[in-house]
C-alpha atoms as a PDB file:
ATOM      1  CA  UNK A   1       0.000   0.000   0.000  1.00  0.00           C
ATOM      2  CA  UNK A   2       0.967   3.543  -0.616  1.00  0.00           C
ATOM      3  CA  UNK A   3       1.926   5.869   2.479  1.00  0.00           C
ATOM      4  CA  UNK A   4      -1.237   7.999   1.611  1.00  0.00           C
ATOM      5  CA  UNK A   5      -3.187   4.881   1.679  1.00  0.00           C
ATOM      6  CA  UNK A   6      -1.219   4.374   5.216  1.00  0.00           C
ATOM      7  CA  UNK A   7      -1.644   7.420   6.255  1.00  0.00           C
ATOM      8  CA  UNK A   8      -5.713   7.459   5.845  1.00  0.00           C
ATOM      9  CA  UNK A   9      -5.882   4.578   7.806  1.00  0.00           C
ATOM     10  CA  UNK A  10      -3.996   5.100  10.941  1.00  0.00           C
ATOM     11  CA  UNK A  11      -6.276   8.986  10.346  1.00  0.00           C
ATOM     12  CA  UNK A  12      -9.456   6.832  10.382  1.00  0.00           C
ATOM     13  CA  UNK A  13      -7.787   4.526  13.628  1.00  0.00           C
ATOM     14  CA  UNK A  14      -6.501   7.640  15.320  1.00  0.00           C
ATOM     15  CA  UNK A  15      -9.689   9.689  14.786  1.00  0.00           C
ATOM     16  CA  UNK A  16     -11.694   6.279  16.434  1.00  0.00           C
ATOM     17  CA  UNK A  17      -9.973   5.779  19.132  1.00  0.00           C
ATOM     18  CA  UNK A  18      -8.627   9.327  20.595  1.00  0.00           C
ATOM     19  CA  UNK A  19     -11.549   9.932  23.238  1.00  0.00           C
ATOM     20  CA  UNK A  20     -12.856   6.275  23.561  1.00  0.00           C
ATOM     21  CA  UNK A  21     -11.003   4.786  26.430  1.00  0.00           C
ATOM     22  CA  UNK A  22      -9.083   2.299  24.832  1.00  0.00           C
ATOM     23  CA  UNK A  23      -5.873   4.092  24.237  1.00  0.00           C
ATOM     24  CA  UNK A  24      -5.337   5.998  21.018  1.00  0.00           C
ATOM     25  CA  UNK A  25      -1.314   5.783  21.325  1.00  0.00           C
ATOM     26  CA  UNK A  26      -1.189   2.251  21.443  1.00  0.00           C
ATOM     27  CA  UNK A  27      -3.935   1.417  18.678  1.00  0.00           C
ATOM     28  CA  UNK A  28      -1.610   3.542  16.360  1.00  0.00           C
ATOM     29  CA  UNK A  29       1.625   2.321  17.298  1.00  0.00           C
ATOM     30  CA  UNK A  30       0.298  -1.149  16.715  1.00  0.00           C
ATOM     31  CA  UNK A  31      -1.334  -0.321  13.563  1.00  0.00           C
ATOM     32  CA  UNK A  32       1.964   1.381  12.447  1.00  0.00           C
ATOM     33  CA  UNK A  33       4.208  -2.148  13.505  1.00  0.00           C
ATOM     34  CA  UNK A  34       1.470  -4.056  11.600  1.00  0.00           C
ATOM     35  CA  UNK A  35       1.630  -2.062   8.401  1.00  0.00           C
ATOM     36  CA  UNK A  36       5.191  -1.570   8.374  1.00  0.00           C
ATOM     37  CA  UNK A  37       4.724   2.578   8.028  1.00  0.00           C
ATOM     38  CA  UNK A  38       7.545   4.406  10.393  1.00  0.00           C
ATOM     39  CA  UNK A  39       7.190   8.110   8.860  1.00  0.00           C
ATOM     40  CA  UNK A  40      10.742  10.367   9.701  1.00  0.00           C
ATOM     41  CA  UNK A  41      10.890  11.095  13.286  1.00  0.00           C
ATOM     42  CA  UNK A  42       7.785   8.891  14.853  1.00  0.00           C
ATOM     43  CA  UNK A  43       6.007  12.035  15.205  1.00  0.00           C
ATOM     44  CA  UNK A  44       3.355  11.399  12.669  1.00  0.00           C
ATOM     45  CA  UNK A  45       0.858   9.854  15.410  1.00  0.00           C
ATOM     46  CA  UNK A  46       1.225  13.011  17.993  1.00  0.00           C
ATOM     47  CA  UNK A  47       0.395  15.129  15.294  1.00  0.00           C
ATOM     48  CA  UNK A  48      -2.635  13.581  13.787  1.00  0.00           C
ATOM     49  CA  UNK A  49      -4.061  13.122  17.074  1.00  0.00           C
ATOM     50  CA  UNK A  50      -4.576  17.230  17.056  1.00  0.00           C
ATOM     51  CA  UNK A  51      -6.729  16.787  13.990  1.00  0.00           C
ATOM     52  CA  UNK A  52      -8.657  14.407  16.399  1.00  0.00           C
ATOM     53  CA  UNK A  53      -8.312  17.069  19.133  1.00  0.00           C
ATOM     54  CA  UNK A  54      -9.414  20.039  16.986  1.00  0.00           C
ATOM     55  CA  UNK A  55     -12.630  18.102  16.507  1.00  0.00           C
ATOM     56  CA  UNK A  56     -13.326  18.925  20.011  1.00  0.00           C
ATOM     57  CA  UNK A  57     -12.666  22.488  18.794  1.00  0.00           C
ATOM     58  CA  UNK A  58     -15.189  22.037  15.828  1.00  0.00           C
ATOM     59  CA  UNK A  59     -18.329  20.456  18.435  1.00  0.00           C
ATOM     60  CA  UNK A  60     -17.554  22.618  21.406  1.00  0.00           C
ATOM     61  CA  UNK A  61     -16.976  26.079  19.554  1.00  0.00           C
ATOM     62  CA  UNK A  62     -19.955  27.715  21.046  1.00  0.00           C
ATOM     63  CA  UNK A  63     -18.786  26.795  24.419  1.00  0.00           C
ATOM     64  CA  UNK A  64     -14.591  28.029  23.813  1.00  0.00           C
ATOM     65  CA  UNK A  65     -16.399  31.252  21.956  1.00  0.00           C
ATOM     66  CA  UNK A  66     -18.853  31.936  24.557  1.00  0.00           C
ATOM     67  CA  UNK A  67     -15.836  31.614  27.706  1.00  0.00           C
ATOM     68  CA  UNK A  68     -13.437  33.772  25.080  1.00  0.00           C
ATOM     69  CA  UNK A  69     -15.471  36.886  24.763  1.00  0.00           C
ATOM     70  CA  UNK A  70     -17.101  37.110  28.301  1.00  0.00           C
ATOM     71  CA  UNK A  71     -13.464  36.094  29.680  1.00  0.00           C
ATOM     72  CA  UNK A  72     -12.952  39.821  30.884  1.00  0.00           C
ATOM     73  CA  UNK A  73     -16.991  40.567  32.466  1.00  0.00           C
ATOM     74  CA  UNK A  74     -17.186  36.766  33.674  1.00  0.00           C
ATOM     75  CA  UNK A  75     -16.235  34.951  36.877  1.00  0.00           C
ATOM     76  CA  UNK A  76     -17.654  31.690  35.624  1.00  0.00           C
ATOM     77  CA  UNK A  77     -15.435  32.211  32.282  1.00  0.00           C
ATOM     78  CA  UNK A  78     -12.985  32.750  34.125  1.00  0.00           C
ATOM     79  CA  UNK A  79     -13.141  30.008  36.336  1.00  0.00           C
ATOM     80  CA  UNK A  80     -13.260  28.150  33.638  1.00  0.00           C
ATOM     81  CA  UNK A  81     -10.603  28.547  31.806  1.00  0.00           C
ATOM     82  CA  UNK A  82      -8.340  28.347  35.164  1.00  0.00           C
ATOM     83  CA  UNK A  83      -9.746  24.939  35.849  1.00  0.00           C
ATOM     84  CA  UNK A  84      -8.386  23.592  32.102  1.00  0.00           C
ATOM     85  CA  UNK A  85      -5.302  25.829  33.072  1.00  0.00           C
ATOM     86  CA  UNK A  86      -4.316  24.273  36.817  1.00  0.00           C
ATOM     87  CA  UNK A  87      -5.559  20.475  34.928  1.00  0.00           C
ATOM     88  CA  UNK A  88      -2.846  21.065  32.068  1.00  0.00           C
ATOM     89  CA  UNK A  89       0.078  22.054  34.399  1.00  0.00           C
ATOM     90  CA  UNK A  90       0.786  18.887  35.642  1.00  0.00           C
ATOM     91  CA  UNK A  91       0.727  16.741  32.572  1.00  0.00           C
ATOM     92  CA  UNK A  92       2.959  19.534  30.873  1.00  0.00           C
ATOM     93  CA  UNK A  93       5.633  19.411  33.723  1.00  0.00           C
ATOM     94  CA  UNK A  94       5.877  15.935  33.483  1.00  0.00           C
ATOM     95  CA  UNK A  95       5.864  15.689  29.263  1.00  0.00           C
ATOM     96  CA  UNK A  96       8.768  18.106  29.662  1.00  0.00           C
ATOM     97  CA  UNK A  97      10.860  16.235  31.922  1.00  0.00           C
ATOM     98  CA  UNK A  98      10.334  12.753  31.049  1.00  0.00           C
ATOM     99  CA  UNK A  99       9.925  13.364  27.240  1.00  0.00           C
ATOM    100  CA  UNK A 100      13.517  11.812  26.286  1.00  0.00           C
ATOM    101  CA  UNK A 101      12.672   8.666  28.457  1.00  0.00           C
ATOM    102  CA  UNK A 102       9.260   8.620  27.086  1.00  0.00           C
ATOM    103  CA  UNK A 103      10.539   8.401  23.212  1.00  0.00           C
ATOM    104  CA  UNK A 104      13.415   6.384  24.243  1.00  0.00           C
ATOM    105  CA  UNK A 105      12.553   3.817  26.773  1.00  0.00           C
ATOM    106  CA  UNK A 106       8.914   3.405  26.324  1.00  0.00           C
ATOM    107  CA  UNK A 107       8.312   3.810  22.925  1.00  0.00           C
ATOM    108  CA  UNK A 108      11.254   1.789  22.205  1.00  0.00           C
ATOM    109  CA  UNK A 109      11.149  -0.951  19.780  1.00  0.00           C
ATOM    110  CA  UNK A 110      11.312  -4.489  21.601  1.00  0.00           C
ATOM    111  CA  UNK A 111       9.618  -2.614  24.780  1.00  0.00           C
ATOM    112  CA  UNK A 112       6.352  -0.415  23.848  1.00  0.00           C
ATOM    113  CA  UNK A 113       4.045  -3.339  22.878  1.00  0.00           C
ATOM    114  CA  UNK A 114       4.663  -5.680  25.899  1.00  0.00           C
ATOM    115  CA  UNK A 115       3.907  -2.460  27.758  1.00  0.00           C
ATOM    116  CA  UNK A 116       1.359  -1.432  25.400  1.00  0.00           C
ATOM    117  CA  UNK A 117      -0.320  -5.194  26.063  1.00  0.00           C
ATOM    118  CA  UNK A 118       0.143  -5.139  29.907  1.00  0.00           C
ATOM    119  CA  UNK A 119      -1.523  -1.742  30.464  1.00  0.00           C
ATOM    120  CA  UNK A 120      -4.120  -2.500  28.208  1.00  0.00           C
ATOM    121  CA  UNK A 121      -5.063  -5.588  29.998  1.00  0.00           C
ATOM    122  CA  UNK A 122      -4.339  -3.481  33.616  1.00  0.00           C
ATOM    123  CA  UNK A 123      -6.364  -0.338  32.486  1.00  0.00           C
ATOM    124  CA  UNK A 124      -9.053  -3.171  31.935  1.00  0.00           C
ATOM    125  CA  UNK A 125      -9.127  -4.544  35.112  1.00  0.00           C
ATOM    126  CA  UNK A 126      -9.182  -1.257  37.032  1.00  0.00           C
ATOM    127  CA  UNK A 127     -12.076  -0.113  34.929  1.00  0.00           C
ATOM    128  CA  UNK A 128     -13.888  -2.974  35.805  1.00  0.00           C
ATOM    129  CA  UNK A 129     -12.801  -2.251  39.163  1.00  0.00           C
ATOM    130  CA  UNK A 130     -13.219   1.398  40.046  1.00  0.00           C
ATOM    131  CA  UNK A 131     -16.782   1.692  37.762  1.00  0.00           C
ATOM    132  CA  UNK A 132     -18.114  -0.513  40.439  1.00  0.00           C
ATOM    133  CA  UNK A 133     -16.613   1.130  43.501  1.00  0.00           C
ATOM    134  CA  UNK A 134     -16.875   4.727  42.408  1.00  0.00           C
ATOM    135  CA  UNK A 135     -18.414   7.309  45.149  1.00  0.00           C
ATOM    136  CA  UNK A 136     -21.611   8.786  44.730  1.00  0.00           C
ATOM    137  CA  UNK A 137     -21.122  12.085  41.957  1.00  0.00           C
ATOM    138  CA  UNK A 138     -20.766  14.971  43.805  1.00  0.00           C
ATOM    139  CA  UNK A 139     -19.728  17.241  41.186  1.00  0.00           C
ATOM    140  CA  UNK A 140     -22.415  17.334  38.262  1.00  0.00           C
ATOM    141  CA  UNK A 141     -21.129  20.415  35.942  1.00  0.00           C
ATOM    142  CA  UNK A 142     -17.881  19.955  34.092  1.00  0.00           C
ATOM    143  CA  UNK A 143     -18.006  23.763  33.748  1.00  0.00           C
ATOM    144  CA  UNK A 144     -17.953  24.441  37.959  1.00  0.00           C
ATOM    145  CA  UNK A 145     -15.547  21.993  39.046  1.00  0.00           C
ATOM    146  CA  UNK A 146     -13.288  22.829  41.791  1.00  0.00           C
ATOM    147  CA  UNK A 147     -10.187  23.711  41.291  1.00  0.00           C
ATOM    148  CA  UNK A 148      -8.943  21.543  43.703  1.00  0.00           C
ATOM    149  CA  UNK A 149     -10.418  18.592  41.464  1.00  0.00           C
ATOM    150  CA  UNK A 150      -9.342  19.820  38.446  1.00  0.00           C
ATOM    151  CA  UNK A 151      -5.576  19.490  39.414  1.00  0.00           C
ATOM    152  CA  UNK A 152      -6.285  16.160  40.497  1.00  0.00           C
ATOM    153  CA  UNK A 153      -7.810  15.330  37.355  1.00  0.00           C
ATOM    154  CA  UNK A 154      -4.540  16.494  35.893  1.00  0.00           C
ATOM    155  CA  UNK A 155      -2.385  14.574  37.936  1.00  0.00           C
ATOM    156  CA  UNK A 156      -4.799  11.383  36.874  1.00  0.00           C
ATOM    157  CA  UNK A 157      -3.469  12.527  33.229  1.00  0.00           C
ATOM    158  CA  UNK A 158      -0.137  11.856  33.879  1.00  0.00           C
ATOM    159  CA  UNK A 159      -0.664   8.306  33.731  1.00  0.00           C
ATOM    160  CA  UNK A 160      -1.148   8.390  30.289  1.00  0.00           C
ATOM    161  CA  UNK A 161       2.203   8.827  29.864  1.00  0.00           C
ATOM    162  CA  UNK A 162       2.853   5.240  29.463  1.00  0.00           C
ATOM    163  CA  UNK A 163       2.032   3.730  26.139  1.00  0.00           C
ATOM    164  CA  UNK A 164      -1.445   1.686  26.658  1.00  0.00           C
ATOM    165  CA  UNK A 165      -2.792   4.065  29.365  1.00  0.00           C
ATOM    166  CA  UNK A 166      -5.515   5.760  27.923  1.00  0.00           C
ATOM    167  CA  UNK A 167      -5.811   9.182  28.764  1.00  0.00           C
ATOM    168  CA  UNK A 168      -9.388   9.983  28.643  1.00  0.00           C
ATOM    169  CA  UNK A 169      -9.722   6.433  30.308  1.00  0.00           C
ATOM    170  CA  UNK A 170      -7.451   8.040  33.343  1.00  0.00           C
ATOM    171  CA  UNK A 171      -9.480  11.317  33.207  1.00  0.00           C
ATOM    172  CA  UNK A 172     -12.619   9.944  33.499  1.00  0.00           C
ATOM    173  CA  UNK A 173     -12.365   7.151  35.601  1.00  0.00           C
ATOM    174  CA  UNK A 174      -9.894   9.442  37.361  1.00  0.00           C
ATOM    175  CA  UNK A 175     -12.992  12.186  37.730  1.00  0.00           C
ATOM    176  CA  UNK A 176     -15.220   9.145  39.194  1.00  0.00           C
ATOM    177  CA  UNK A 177     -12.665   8.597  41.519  1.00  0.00           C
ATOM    178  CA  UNK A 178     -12.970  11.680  43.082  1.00  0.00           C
ATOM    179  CA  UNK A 179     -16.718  12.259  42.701  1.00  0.00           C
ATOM    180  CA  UNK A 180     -16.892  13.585  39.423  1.00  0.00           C
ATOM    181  CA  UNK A 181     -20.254  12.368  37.452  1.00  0.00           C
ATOM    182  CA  UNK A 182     -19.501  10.530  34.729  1.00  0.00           C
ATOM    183  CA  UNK A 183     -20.464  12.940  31.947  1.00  0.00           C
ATOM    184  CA  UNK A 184     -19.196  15.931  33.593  1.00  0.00           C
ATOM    185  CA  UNK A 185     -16.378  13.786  33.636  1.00  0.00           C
ATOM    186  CA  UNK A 186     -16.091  12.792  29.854  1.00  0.00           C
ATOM    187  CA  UNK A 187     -16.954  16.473  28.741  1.00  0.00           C
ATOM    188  CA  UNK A 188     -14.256  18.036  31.231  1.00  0.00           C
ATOM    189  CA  UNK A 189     -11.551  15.393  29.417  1.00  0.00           C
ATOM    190  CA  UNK A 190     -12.727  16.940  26.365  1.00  0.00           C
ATOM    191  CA  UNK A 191     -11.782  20.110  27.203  1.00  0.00           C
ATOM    192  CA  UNK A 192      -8.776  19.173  29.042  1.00  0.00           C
ATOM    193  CA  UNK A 193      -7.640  17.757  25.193  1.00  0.00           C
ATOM    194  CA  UNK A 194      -6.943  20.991  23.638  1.00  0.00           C
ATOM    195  CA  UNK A 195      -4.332  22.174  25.926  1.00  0.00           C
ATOM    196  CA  UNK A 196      -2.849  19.211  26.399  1.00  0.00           C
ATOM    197  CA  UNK A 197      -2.244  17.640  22.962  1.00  0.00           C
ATOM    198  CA  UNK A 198      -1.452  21.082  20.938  1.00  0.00           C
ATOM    199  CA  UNK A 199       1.332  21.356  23.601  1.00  0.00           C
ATOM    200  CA  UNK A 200       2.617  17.703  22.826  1.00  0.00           C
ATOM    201  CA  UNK A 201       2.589  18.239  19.484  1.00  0.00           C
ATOM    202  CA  UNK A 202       4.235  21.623  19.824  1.00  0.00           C
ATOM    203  CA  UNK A 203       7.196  19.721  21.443  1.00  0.00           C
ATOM    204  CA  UNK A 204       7.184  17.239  19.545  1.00  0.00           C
ATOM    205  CA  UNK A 205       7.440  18.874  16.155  1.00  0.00           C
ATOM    206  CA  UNK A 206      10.129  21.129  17.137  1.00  0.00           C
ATOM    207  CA  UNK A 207      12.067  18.063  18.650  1.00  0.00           C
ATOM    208  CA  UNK A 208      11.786  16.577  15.247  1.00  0.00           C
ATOM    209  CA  UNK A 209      12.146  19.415  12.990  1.00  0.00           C
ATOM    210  CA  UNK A 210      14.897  18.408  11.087  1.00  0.00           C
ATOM    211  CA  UNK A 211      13.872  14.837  10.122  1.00  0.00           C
ATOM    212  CA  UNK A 212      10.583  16.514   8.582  1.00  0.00           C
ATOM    213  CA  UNK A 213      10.468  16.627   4.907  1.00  0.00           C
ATOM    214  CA  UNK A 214       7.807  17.370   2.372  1.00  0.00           C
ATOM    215  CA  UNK A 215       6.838  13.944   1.772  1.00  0.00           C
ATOM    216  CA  UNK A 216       6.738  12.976   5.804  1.00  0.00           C
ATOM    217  CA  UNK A 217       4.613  16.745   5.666  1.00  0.00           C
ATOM    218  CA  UNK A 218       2.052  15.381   3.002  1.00  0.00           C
ATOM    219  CA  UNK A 219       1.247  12.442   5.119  1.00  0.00           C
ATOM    220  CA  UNK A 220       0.827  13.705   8.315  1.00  0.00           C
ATOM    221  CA  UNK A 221      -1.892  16.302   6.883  1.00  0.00           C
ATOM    222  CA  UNK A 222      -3.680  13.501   5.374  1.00  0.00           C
ATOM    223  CA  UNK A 223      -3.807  11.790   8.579  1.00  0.00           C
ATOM    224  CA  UNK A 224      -4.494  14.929  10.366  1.00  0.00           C
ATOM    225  CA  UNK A 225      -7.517  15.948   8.340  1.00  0.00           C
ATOM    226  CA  UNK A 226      -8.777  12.126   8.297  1.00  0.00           C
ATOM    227  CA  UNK A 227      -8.662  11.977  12.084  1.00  0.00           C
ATOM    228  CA  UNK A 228     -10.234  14.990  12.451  1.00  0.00           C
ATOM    229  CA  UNK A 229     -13.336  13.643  10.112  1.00  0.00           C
ATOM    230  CA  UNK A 230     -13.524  10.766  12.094  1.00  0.00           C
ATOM    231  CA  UNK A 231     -13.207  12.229  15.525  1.00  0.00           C
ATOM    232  CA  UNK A 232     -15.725  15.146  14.805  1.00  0.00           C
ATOM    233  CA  UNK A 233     -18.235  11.877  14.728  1.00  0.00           C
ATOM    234  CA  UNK A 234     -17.314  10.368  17.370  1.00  0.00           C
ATOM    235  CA  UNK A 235     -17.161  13.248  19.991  1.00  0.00           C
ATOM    236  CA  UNK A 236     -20.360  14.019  18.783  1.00  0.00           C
ATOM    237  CA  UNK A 237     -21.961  10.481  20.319  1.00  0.00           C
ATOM    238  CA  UNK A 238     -19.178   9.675  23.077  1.00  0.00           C
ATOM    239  CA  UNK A 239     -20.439  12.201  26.316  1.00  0.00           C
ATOM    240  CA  UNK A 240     -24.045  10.282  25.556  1.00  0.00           C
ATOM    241  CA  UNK A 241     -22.563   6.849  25.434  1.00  0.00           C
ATOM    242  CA  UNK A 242     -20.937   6.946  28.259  1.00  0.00           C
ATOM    243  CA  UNK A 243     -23.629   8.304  30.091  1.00  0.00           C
ATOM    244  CA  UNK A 244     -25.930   5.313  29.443  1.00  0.00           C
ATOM    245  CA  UNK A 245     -23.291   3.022  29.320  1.00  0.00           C
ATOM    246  CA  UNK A 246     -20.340   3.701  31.210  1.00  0.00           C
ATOM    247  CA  UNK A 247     -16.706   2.446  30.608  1.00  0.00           C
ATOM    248  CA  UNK A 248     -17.164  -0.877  31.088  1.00  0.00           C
ATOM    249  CA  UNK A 249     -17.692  -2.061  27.406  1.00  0.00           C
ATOM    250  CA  UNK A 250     -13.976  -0.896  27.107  1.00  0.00           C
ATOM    251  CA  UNK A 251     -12.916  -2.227  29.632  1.00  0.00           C
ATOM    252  CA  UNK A 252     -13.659  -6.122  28.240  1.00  0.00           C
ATOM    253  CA  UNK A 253     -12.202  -4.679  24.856  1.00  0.00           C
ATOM    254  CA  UNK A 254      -8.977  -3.334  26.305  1.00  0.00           C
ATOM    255  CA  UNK A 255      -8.366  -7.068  28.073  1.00  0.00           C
ATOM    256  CA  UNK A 256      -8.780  -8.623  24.524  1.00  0.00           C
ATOM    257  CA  UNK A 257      -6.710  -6.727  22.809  1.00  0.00           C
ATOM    258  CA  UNK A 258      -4.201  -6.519  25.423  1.00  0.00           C
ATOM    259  CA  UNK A 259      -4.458 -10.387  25.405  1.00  0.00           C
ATOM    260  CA  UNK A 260      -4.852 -10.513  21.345  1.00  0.00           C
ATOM    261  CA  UNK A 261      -1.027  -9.152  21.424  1.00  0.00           C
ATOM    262  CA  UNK A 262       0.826 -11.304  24.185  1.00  0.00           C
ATOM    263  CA  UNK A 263      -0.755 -14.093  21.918  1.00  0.00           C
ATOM    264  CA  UNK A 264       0.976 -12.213  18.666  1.00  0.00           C
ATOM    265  CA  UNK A 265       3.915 -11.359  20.514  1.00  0.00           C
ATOM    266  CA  UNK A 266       4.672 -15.098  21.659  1.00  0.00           C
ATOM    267  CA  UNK A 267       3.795 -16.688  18.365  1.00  0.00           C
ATOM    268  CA  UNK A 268       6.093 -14.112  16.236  1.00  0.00           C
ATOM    269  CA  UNK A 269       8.994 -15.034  18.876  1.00  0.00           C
ATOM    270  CA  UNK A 270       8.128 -18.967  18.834  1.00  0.00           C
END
């Protein structure tokens, strides 16, 4: 297959999987080991995951306009935007000072699927786990949250740091955790996206800039405008689902996939 033809498939995987709880990283670093596309630099899946994060942009752009231009005459505006602010800070400290052993260590080729397939099967189990043990919501408005909360949300980010931990899977279940209701939850993760992910990619792209060439450029905007298709549907249906639903579903799929490649990974080294 042709790296466009690549390239619109790990866009259509990326834009899928971003904001369910099944870990977006590891779907496309599998899918990338699978179809034997490693674009200059490895930064081809941080980037397209902003097309998946702008899509949050795209649904919620009444909500970002609405907080931008009452920013200076509102409190709850205000509030608002230092909530996402004081949830970012801790993921962004921690992406700065462990981003060499991130790329290197975890991402490293030998090492980030057996990790990829052990969190995957972990995140599982403590889904399973904390859905059923959660506290009764005290928090119902993702708008109002404490700040308090909010940085522990962000700390609950920081998990996703390691390949196969989902971040909105930490978020939310993180937000449970500590009272959050579910959907507040899910729509606070959403918001919690932008910030987060245009800084990775930020870093990312200027750690990389000189393996980038027009060909690597071409792919990654295909990608990036394929996961942002896909993504714009599935924000659009996710806050809902998980609402009715909960995490659980997940949960069974992240233990059979996890399994799925331990299986792969012992047959291939049989």
């Amino acid at each position: 297959m042709s790296d466009i033809v690549l390239a619109i498939i790990l866009g259509i995987v990326e834009g899928l999987t971003e904001f369910l709880p099944v870990s977006s990283t590891a779907h496309l670093l599998v899918a990338q080991d699978m179809l034997g596309f490693h674009p200059p630099g490895d930064v081809f899946p941080i980037v397209i995951q902003l097309g998946a994060i702008l899509a949050v942009v795209a649904v919620y752009w009444r909500k970002f306009w609405d907080v931008l231009v009452t920013l200076p005459s509102s409190a709850e505006s205000r509030h608002f935007v230092l909530a996402v602010l004081v949830a970012f800070i801790p993921s962004a400290v921690a992406g700065l000072l462990l981003h060499g052993f991130i790329k290197q260590v975890l991402f490293a080729p030998g090492i980030a699927l057996p990790v990829i397939a052990t969190t995957l099967i972990l995140g599982g189990i403590f889904i399973l786990i904390f859905e059923r043990i959660a506290p009764v919501p005290r928090h119902l408005d993702a708008d109002r949250l404490p700040l308090s909360k909010a940085f522990q949300i962000g700390l609950c980010q920081i998990l996703a740091i390691v390949p196969g931990v989902s971040r909105s899977g930490a978020t939310i279940l993180g937000g449970e955790m500590l009272g959050v209701e579910r959907k507040a939850a899910a729509a606070f993760t959403f918001y919690l996206a932008v910030p987060t992910m245009l800084g990775a990619t930020v870093l990312d792209l200027y750690k990389n800039r000189d393996v980038l060439d027009a060909a690597a450029s071409t792919d990654i905007l295909i990608g990036f405008v394929v996961a942002f298709l896909v993504a714009w549907v599935v924000v659009r249906g996710f806050v809902a689902f998980v609402g009715k639903y909960g995490l659980k579903p997940f949960a069974w799929y992240r233990i059979a996939a996890g399994i799925a490649i331990l299986v792969a990974l012992a047959l291939g080294a049989a």
